[in-house]
PDB file of N, CA and C in Angstrom:
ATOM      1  N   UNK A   1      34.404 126.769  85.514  1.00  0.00           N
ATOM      2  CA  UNK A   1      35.043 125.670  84.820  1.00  0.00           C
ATOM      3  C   UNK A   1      36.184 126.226  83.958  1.00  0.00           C
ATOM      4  N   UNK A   2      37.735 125.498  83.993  1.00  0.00           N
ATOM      5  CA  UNK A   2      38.679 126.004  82.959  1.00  0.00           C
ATOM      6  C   UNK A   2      38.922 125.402  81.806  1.00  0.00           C
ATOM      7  N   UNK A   3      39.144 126.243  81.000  1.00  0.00           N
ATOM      8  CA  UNK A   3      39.260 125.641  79.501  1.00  0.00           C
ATOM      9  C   UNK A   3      40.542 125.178  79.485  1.00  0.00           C
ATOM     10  N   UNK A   4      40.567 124.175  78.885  1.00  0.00           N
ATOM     11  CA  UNK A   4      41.856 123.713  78.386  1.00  0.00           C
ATOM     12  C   UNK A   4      42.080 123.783  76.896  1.00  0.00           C
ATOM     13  N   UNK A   5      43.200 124.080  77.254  1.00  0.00           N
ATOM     14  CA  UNK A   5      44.367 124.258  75.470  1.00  0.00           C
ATOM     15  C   UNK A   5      44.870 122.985  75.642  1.00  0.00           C
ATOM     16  N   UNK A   6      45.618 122.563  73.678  1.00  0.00           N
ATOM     17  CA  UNK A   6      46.905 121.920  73.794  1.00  0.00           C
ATOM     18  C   UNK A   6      47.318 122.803  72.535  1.00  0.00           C
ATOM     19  N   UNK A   7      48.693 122.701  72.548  1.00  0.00           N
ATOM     20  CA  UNK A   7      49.588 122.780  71.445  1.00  0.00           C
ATOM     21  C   UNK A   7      50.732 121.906  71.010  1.00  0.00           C
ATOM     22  N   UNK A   8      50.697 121.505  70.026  1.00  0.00           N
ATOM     23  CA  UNK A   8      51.692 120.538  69.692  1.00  0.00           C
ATOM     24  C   UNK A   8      52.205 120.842  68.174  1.00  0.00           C
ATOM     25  N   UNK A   9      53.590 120.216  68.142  1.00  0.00           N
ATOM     26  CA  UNK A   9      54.198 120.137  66.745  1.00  0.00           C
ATOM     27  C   UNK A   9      54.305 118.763  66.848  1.00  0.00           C
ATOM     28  N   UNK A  10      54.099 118.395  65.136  1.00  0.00           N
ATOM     29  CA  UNK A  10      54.395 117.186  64.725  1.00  0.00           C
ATOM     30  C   UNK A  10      55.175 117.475  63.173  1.00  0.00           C
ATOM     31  N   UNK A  11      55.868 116.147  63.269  1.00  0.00           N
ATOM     32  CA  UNK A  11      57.041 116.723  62.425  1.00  0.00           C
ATOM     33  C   UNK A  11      56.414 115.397  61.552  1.00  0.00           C
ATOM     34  N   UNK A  12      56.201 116.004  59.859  1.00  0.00           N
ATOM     35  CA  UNK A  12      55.315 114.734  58.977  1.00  0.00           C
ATOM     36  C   UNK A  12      56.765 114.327  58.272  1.00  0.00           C
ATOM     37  N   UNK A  13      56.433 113.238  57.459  1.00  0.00           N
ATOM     38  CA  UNK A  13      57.482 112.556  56.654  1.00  0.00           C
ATOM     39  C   UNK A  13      58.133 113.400  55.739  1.00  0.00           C
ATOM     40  N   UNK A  14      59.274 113.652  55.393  1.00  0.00           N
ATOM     41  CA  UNK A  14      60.262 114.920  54.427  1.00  0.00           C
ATOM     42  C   UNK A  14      59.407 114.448  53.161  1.00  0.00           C
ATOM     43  N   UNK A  15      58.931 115.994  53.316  1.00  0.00           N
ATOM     44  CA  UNK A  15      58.245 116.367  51.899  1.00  0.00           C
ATOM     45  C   UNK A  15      57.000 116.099  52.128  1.00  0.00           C
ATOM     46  N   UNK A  16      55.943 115.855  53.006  1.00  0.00           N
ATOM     47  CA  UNK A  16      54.396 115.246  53.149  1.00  0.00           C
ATOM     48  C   UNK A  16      53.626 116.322  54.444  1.00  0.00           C
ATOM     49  N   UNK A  17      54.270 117.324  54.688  1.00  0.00           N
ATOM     50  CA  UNK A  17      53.475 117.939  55.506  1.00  0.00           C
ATOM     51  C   UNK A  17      52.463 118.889  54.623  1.00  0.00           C
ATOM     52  N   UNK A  18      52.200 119.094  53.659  1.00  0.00           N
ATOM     53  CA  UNK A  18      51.028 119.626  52.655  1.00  0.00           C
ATOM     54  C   UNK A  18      49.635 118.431  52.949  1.00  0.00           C
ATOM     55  N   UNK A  19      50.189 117.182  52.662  1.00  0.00           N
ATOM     56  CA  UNK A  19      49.466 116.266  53.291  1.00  0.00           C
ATOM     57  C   UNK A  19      48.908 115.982  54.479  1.00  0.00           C
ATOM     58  N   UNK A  20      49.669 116.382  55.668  1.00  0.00           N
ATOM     59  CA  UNK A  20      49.360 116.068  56.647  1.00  0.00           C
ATOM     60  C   UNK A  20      48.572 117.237  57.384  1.00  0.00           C
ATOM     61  N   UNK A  21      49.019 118.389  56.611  1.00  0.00           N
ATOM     62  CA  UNK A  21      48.307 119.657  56.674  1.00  0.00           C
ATOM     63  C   UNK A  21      46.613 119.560  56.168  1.00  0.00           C
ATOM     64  N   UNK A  22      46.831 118.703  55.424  1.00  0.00           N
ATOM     65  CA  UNK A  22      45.731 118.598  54.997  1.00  0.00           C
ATOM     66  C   UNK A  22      44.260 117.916  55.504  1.00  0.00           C
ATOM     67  N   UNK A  23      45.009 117.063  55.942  1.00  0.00           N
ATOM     68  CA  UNK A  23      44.667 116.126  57.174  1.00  0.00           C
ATOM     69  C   UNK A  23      43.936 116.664  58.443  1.00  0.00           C
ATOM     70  N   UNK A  24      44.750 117.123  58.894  1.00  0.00           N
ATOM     71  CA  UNK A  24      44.704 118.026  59.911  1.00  0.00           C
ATOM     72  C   UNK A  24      43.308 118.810  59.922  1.00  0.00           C
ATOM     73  N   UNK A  25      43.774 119.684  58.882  1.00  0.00           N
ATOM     74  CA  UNK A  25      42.821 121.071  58.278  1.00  0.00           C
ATOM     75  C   UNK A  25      41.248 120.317  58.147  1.00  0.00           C
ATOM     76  N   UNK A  26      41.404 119.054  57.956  1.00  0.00           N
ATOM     77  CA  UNK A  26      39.986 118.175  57.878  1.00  0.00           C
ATOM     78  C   UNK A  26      39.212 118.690  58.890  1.00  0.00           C
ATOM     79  N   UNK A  27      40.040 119.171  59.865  1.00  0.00           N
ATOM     80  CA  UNK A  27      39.442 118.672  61.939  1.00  0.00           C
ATOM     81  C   UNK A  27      39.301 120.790  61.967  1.00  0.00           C
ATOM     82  N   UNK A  28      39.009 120.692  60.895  1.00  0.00           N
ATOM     83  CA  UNK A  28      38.558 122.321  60.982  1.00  0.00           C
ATOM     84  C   UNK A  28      36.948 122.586  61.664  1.00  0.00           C
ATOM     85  N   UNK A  29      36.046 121.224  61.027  1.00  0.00           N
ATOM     86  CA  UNK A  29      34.428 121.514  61.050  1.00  0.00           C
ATOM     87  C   UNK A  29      34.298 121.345  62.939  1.00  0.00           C
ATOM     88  N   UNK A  30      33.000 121.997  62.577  1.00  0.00           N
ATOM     89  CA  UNK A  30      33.082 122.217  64.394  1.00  0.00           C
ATOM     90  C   UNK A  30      32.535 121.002  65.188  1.00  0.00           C
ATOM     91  N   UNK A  31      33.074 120.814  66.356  1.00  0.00           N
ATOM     92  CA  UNK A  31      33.109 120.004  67.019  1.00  0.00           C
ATOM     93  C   UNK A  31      32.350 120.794  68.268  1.00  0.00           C
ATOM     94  N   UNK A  32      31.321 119.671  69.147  1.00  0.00           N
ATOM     95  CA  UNK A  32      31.148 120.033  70.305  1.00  0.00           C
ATOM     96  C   UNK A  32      32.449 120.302  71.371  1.00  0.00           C
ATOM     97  N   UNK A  33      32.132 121.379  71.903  1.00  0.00           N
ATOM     98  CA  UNK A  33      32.966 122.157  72.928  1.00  0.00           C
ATOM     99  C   UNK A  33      34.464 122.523  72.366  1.00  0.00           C
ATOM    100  N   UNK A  34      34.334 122.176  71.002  1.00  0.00           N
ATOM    101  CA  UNK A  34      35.964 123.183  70.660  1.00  0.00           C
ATOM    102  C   UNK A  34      35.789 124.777  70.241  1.00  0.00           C
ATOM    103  N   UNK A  35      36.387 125.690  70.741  1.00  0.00           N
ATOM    104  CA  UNK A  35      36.607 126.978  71.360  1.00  0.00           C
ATOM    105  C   UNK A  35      37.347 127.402  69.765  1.00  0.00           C
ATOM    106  N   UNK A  36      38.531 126.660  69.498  1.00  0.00           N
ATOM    107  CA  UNK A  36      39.029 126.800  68.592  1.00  0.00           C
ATOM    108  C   UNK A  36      40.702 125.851  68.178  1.00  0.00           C
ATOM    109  N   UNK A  37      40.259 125.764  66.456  1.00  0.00           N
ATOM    110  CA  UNK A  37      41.161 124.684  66.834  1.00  0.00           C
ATOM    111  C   UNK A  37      41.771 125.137  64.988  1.00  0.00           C
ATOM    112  N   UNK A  38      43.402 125.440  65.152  1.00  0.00           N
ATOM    113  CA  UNK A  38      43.826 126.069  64.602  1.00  0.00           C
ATOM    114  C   UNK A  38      46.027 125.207  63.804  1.00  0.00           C
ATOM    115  N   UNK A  39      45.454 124.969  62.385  1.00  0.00           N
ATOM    116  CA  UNK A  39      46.557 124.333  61.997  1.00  0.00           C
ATOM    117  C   UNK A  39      47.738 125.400  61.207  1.00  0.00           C
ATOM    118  N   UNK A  40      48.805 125.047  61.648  1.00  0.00           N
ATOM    119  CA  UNK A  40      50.062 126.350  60.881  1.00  0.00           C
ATOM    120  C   UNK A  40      50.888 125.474  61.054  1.00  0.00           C
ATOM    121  N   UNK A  41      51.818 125.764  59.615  1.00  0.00           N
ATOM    122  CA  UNK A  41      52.840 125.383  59.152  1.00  0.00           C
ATOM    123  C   UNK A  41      54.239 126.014  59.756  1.00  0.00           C
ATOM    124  N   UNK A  42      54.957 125.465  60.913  1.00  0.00           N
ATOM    125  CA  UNK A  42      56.308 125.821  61.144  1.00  0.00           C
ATOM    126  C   UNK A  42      56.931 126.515  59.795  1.00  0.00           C
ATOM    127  N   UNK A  43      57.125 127.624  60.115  1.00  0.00           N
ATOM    128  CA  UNK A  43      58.552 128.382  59.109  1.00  0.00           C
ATOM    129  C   UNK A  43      59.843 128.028  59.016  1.00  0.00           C
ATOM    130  N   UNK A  44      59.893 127.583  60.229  1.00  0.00           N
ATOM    131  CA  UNK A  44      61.626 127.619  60.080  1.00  0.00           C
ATOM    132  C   UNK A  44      61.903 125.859  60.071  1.00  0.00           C
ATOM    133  N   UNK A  45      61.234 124.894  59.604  1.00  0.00           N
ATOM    134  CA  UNK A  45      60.855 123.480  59.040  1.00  0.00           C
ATOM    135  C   UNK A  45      59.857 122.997  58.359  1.00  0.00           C
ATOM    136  N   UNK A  46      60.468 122.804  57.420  1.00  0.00           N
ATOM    137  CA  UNK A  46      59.639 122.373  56.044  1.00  0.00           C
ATOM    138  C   UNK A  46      58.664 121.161  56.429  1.00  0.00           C
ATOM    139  N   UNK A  47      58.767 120.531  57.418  1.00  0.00           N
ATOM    140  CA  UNK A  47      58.283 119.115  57.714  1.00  0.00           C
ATOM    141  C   UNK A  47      57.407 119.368  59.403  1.00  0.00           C
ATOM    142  N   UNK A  48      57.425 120.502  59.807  1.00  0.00           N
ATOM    143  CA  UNK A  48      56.900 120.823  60.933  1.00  0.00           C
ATOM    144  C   UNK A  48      55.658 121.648  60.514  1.00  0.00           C
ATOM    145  N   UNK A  49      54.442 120.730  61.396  1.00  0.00           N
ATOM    146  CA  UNK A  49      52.804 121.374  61.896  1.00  0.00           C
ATOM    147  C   UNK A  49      53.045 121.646  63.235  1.00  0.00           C
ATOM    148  N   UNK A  50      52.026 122.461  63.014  1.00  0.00           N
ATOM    149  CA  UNK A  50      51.630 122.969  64.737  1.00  0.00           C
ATOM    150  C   UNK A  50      50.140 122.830  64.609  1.00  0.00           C
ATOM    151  N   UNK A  51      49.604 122.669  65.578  1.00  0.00           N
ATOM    152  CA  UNK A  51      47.572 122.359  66.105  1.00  0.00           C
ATOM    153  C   UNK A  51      48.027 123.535  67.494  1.00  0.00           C
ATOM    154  N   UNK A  52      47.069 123.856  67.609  1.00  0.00           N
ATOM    155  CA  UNK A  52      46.355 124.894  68.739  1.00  0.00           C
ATOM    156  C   UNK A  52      44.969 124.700  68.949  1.00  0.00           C
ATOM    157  N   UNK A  53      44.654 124.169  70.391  1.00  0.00           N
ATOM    158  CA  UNK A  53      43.335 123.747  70.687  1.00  0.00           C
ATOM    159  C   UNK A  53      42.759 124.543  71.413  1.00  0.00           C
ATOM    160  N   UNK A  54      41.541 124.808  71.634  1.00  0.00           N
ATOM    161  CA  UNK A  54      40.992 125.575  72.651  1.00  0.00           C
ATOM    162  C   UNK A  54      39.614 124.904  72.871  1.00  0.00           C
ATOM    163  N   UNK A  55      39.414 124.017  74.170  1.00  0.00           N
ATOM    164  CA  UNK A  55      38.357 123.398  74.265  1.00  0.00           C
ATOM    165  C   UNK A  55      37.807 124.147  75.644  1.00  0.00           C
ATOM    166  N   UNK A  56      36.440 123.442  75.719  1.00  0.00           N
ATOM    167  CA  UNK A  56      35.301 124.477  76.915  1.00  0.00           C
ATOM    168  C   UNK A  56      36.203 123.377  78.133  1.00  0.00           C
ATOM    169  N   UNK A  57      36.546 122.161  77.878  1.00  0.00           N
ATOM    170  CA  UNK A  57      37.020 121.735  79.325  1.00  0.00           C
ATOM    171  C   UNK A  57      37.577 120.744  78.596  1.00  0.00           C
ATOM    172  N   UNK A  58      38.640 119.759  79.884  1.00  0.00           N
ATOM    173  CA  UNK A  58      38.869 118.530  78.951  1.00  0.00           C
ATOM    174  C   UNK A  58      38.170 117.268  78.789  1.00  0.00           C
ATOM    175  N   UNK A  59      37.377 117.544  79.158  1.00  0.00           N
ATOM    176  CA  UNK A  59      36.059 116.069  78.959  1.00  0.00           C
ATOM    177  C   UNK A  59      35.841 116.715  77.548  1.00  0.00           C
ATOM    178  N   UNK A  60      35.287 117.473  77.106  1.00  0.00           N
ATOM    179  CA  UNK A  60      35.014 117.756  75.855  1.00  0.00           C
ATOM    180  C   UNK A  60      36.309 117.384  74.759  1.00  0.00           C
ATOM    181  N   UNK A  61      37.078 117.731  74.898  1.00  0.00           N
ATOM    182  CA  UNK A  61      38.555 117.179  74.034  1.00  0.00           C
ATOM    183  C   UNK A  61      38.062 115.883  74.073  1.00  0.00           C
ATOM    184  N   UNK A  62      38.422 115.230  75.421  1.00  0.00           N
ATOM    185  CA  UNK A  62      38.630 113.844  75.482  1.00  0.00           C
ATOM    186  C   UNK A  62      37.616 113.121  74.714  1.00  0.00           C
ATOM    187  N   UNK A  63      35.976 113.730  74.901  1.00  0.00           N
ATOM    188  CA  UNK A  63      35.015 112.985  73.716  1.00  0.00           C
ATOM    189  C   UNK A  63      35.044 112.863  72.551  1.00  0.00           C
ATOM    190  N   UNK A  64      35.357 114.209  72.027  1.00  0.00           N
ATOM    191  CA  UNK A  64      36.081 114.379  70.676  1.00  0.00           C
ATOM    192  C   UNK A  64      36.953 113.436  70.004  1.00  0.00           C
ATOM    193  N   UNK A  65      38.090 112.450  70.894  1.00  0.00           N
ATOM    194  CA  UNK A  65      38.298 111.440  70.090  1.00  0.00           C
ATOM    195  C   UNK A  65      37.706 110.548  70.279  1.00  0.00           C
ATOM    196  N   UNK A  66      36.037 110.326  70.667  1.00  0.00           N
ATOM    197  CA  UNK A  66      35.509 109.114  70.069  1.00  0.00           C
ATOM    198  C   UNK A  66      34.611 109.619  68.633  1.00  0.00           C
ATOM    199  N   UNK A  67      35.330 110.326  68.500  1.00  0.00           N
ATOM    200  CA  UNK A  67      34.106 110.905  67.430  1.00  0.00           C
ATOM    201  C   UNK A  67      34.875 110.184  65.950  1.00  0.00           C
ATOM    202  N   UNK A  68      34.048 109.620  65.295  1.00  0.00           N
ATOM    203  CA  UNK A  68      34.149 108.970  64.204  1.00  0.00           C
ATOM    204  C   UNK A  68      34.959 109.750  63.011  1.00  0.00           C
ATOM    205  N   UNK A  69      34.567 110.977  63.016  1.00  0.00           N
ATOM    206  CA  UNK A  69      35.038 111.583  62.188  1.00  0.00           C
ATOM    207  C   UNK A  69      36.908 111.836  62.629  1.00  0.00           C
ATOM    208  N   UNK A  70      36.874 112.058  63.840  1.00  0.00           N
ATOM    209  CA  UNK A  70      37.874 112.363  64.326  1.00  0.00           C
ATOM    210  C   UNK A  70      38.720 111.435  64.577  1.00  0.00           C
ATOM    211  N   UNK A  71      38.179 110.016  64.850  1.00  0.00           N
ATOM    212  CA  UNK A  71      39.556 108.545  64.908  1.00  0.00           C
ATOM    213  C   UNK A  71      39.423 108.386  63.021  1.00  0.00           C
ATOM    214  N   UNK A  72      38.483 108.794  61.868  1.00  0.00           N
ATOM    215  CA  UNK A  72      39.502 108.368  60.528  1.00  0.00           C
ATOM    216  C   UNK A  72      40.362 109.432  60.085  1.00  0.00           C
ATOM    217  N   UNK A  73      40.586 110.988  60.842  1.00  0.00           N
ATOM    218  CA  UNK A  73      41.637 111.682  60.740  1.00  0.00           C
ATOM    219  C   UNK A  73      42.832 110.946  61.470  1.00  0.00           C
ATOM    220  N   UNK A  74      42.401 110.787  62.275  1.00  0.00           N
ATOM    221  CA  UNK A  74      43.971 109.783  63.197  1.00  0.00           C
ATOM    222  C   UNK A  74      44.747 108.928  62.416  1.00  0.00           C
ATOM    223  N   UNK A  75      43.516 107.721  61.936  1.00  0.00           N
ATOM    224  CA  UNK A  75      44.225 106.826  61.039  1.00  0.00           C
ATOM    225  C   UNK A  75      44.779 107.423  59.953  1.00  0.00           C
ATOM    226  N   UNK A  76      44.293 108.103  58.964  1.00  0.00           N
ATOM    227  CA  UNK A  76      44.902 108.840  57.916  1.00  0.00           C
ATOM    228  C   UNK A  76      46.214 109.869  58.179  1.00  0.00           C
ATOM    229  N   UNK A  77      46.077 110.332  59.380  1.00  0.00           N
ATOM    230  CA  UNK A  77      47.279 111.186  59.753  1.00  0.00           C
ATOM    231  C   UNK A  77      48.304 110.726  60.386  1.00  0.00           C
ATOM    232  N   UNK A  78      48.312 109.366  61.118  1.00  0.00           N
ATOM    233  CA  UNK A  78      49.491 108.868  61.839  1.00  0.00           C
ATOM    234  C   UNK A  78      50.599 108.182  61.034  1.00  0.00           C
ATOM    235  N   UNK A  79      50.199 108.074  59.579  1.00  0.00           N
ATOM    236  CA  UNK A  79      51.158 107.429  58.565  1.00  0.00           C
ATOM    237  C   UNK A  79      52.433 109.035  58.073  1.00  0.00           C
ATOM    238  N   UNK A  80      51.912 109.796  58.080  1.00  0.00           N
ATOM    239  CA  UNK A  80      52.320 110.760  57.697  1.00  0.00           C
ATOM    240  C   UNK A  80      53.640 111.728  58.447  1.00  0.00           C
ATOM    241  N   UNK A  81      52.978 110.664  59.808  1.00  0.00           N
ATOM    242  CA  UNK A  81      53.652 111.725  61.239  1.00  0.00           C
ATOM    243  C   UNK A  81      55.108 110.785  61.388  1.00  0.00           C
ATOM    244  N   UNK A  82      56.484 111.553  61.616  1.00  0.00           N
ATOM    245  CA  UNK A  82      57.542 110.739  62.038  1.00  0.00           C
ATOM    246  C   UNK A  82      57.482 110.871  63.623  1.00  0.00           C
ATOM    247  N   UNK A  83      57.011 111.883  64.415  1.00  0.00           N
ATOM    248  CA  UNK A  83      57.157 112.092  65.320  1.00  0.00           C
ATOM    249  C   UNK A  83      56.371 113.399  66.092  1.00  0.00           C
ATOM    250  N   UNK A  84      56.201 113.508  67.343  1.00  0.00           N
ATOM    251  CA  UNK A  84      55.398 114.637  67.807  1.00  0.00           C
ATOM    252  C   UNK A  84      56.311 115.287  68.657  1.00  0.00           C
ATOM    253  N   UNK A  85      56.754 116.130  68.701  1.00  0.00           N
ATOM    254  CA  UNK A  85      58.292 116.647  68.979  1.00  0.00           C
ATOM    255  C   UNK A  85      57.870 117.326  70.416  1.00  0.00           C
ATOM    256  N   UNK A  86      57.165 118.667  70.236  1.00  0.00           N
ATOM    257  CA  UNK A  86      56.747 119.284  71.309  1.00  0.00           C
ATOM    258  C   UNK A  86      55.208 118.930  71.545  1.00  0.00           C
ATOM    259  N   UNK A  87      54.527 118.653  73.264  1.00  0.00           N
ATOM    260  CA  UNK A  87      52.759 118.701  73.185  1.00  0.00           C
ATOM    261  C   UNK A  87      53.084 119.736  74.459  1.00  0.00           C
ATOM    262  N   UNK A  88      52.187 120.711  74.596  1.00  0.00           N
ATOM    263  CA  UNK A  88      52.296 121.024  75.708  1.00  0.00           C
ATOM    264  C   UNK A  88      50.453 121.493  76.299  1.00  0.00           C
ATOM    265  N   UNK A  89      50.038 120.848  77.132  1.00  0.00           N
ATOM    266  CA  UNK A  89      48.736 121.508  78.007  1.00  0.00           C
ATOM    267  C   UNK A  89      48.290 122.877  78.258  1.00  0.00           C
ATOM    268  N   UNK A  90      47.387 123.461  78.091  1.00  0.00           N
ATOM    269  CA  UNK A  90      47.720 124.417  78.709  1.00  0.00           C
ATOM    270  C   UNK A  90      45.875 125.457  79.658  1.00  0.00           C
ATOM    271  N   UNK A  91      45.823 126.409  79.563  1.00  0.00           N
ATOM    272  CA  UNK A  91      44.895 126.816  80.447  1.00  0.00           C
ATOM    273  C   UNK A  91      44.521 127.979  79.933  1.00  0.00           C
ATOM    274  N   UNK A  92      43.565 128.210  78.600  1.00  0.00           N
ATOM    275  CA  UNK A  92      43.756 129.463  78.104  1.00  0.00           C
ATOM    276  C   UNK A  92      42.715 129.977  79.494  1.00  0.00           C
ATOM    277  N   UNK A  93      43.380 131.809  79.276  1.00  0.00           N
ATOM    278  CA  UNK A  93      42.634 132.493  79.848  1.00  0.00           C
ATOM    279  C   UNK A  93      42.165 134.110  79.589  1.00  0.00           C
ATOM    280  N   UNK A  94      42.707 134.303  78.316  1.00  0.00           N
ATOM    281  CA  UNK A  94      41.870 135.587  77.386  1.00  0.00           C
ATOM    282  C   UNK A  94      42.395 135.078  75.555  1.00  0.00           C
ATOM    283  N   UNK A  95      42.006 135.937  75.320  1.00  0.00           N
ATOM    284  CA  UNK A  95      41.571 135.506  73.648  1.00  0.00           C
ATOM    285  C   UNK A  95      40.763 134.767  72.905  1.00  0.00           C
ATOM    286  N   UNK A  96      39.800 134.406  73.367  1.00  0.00           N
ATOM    287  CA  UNK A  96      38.874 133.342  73.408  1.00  0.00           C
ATOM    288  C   UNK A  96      37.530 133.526  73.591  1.00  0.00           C
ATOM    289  N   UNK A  97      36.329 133.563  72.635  1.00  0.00           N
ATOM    290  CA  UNK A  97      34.955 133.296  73.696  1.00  0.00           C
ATOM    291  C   UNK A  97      34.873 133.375  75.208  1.00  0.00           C
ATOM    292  N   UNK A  98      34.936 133.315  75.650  1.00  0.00           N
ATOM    293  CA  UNK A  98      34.565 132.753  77.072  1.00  0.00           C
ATOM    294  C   UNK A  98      35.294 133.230  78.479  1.00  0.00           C
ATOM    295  N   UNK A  99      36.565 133.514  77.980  1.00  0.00           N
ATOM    296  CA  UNK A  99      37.874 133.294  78.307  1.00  0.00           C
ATOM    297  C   UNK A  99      37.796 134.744  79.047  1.00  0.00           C
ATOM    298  N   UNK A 100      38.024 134.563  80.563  1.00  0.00           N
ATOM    299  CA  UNK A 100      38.352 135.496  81.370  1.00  0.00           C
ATOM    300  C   UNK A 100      39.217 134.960  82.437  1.00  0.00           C
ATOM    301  N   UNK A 101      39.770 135.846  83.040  1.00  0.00           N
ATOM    302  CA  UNK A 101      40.448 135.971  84.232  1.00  0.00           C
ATOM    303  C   UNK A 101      40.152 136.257  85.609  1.00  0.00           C
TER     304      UNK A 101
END
């Protein structure tokens, strides 16, 4: 079975990404089948997050947003967000638990 990644930037309202960081950083506690799931502040934009996911598959992601805890981060975080600039999928395959080639 392959794990799936995502990575994305979201760009929060000028001056509110401490907030939205914060937000975010909520979705730290562990979740079934997340591998790892990791929030950083763009350097070179004051108003840019990045998320890094690492789930056991994507059914597991995908359950994850019915998870209660995880749709009142949504609501609380989508006020914050102007936009999601880059998402990209991906297929980890070392650095990780699990994670071979």
């Amino acid at each position: 079975m392959a794990m799936f990644g995502l990575i994305g930037r979201a760009r929060a309202l000028p001056g509110r990404r401490d907030d939205l960081v914060s937000v975010l950083a909520d979705g730290a506690e562990p979740m079934p089948g997340c591998l790892s799931y990791v929030v950083a502040e763009d350097p070179s934009d004051p108003d840019g997050v990045w998320v890094t996911e690492v789930w056991e598959d994507q059914a597991a992601h995908r359950a994850s947003l019915q998870l209660p805890s995880v749709q009142e981060r949504i609501q609380r975080g989508r006020p914050l967000i102007v936009d999601f600039d880059q998402f990209h999928e991906t297929r980890p395959v070392a650095g990780v638990p699990g994670a071979a080639r």
